[in-house]
C-alpha atoms as a PDB file:
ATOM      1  CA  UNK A   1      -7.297   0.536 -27.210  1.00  0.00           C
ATOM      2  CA  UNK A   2      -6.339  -2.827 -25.825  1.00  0.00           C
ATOM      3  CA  UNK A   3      -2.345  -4.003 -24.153  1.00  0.00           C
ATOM      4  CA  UNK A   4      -2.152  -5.455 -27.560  1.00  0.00           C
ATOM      5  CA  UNK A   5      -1.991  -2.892 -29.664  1.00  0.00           C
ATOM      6  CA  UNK A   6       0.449  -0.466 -27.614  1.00  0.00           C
ATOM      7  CA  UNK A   7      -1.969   0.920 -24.696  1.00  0.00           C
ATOM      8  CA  UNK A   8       0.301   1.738 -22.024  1.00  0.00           C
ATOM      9  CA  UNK A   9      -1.549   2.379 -18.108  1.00  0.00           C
ATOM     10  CA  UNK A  10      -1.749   5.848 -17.319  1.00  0.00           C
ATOM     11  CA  UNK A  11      -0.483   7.596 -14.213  1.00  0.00           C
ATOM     12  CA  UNK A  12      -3.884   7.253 -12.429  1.00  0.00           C
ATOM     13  CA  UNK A  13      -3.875   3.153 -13.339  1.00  0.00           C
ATOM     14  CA  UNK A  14      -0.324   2.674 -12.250  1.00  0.00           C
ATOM     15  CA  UNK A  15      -1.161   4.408  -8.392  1.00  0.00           C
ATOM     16  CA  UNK A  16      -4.309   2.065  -8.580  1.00  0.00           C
ATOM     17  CA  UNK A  17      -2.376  -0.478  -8.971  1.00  0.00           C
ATOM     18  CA  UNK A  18       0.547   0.201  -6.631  1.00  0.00           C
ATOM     19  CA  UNK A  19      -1.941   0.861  -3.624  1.00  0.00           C
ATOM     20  CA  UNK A  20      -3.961  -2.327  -4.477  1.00  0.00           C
ATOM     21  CA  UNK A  21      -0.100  -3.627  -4.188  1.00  0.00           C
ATOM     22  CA  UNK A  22       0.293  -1.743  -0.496  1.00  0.00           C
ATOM     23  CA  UNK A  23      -2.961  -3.171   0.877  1.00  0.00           C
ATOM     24  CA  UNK A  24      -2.446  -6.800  -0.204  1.00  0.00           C
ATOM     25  CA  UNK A  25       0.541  -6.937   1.413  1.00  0.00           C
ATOM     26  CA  UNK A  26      -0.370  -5.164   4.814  1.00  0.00           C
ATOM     27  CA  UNK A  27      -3.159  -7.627   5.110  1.00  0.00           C
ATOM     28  CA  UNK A  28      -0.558 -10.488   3.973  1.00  0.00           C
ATOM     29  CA  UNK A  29       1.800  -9.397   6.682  1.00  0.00           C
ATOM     30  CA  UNK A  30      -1.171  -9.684   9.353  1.00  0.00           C
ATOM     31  CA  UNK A  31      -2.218 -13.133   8.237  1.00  0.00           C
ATOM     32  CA  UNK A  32       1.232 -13.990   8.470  1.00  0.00           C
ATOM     33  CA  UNK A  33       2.808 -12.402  11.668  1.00  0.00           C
ATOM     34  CA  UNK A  34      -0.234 -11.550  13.618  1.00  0.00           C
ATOM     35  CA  UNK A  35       0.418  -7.813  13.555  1.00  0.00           C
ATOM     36  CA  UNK A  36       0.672  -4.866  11.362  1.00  0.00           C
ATOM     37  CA  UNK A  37       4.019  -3.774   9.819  1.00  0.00           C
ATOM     38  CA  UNK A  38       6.335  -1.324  10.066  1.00  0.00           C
ATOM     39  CA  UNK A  39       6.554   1.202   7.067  1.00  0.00           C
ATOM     40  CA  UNK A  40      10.196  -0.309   6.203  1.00  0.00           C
ATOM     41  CA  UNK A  41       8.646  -3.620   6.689  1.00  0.00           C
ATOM     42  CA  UNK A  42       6.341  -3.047   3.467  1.00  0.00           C
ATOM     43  CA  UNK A  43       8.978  -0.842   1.696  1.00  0.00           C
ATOM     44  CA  UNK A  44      11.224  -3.879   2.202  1.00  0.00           C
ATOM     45  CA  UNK A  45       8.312  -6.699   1.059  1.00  0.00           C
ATOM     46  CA  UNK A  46       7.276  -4.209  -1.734  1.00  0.00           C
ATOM     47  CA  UNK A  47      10.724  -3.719  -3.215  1.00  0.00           C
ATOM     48  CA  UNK A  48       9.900   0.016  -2.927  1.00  0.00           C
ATOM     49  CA  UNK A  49      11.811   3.071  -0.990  1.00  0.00           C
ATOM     50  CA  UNK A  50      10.042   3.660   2.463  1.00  0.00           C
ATOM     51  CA  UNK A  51       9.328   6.875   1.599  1.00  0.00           C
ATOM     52  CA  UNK A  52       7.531   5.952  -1.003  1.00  0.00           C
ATOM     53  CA  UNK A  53       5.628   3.494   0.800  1.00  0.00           C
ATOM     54  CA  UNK A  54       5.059   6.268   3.888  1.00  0.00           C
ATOM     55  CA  UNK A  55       3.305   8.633   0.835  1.00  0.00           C
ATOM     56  CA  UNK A  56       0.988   5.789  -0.194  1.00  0.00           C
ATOM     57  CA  UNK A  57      -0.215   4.894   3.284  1.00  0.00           C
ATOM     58  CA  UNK A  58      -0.724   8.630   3.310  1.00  0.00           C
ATOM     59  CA  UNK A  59      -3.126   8.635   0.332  1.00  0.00           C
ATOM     60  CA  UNK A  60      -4.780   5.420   1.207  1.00  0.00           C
ATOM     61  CA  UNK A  61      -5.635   6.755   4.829  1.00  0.00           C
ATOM     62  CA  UNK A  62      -7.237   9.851   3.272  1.00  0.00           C
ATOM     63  CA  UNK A  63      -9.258   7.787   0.872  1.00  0.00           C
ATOM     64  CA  UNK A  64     -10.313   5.492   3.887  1.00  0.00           C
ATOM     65  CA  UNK A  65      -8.910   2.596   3.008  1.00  0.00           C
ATOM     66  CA  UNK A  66      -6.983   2.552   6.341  1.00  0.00           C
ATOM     67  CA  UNK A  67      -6.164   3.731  10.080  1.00  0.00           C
ATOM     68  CA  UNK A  68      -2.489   4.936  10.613  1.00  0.00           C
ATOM     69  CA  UNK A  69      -0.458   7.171  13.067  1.00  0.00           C
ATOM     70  CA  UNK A  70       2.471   8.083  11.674  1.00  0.00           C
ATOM     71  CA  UNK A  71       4.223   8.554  14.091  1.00  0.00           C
ATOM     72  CA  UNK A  72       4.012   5.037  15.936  1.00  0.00           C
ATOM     73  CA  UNK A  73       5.248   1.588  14.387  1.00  0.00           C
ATOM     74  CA  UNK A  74       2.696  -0.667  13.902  1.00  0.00           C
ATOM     75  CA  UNK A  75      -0.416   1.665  13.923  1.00  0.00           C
ATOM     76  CA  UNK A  76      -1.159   0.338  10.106  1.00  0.00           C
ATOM     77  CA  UNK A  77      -4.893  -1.158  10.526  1.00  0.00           C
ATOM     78  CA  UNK A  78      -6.994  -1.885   7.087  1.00  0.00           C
ATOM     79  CA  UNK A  79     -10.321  -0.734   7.401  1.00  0.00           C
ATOM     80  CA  UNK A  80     -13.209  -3.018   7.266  1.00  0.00           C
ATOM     81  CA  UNK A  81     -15.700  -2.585   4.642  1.00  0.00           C
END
Protein backbone atom coordinates (compact mmCIF):
# COMPACT_ATOMS: atom_id res chain seq x y z
CA UNK A 1 0.00 0.00 0.00
CA UNK A 2 1.51 3.29 -1.01
CA UNK A 3 0.89 7.26 0.99
CA UNK A 4 -1.43 7.54 -1.88
CA UNK A 5 -3.89 5.39 -1.31
CA UNK A 6 -4.38 5.92 2.63
CA UNK A 7 -1.16 4.03 4.16
CA UNK A 8 -0.61 5.69 7.30
CA UNK A 9 3.28 4.94 9.17
CA UNK A 10 3.00 2.64 11.87
CA UNK A 11 4.18 3.08 15.43
CA UNK A 12 7.58 1.41 14.69
CA UNK A 13 8.05 3.99 11.41
CA UNK A 14 7.04 7.03 13.34
CA UNK A 15 9.99 6.22 16.38
CA UNK A 16 12.30 5.60 13.26
CA UNK A 17 11.64 8.57 12.20
CA UNK A 18 11.61 10.70 15.36
CA UNK A 19 15.15 9.27 16.42
CA UNK A 20 16.55 9.85 12.86
CA UNK A 21 14.98 13.46 13.92
CA UNK A 22 17.07 13.36 17.51
CA UNK A 23 20.37 12.43 15.87
CA UNK A 24 20.30 14.99 13.04
CA UNK A 25 19.91 17.54 15.25
CA UNK A 26 22.54 16.54 18.01
CA UNK A 27 25.05 16.37 15.26
CA UNK A 28 23.54 19.83 13.86
CA UNK A 29 23.99 21.38 17.25
CA UNK A 30 27.81 20.19 17.26
CA UNK A 31 28.54 21.54 13.81
CA UNK A 32 27.02 24.56 14.94
CA UNK A 33 28.15 25.35 18.60
CA UNK A 34 31.13 23.15 18.92
CA UNK A 35 29.63 21.04 21.69
CA UNK A 36 26.94 18.67 22.51
CA UNK A 37 23.54 19.85 23.87
CA UNK A 38 21.72 19.84 26.71
CA UNK A 39 18.54 17.53 26.76
CA UNK A 40 16.26 20.85 26.90
CA UNK A 41 18.47 22.16 24.26
CA UNK A 42 17.11 19.39 21.71
CA UNK A 43 13.61 19.27 23.36
CA UNK A 44 13.62 23.01 22.64
CA UNK A 45 15.19 22.64 18.75
CA UNK A 46 12.89 19.55 18.32
CA UNK A 47 9.66 21.22 19.36
CA UNK A 48 9.27 18.18 21.66
CA UNK A 49 8.81 17.89 25.72
CA UNK A 50 12.30 17.12 27.32
CA UNK A 51 11.11 14.23 28.65
CA UNK A 52 10.37 12.98 25.69
CA UNK A 53 13.55 13.78 24.22
CA UNK A 54 15.46 12.26 27.63
CA UNK A 55 13.40 8.69 26.64
CA UNK A 56 14.73 8.78 23.07
CA UNK A 57 18.36 9.41 23.95
CA UNK A 58 17.58 6.52 26.24
CA UNK A 59 16.63 4.13 23.41
CA UNK A 60 19.17 5.40 21.01
CA UNK A 61 22.06 4.79 23.63
CA UNK A 62 20.86 1.19 24.07
CA UNK A 63 20.74 0.62 20.36
CA UNK A 64 24.33 2.20 20.09
CA UNK A 65 23.70 4.92 18.27
CA UNK A 66 25.21 7.10 21.07
CA UNK A 67 27.30 7.78 24.41
CA UNK A 68 25.30 9.62 27.21
CA UNK A 69 25.41 10.10 31.07
CA UNK A 70 22.42 11.16 32.21
CA UNK A 71 23.16 12.64 34.74
CA UNK A 72 25.73 15.34 33.35
CA UNK A 73 24.83 18.16 30.70
CA UNK A 74 26.55 17.82 27.73
CA UNK A 75 27.64 14.09 27.89
CA UNK A 76 25.49 13.55 24.43
CA UNK A 77 28.35 12.10 21.97
CA UNK A 78 27.08 10.30 18.52
CA UNK A 79 28.86 7.30 17.95
CA UNK A 80 31.04 6.83 15.02
CA UNK A 81 30.29 4.18 12.65
Amino acid sequence: MTKSSGWVPGPLVQQAERHHQVLAAIQQWHDTHGLPPTVRELAEVLGRHHSHVHFDLMVLKAQGFLTWDAGLDRTVRLVEV
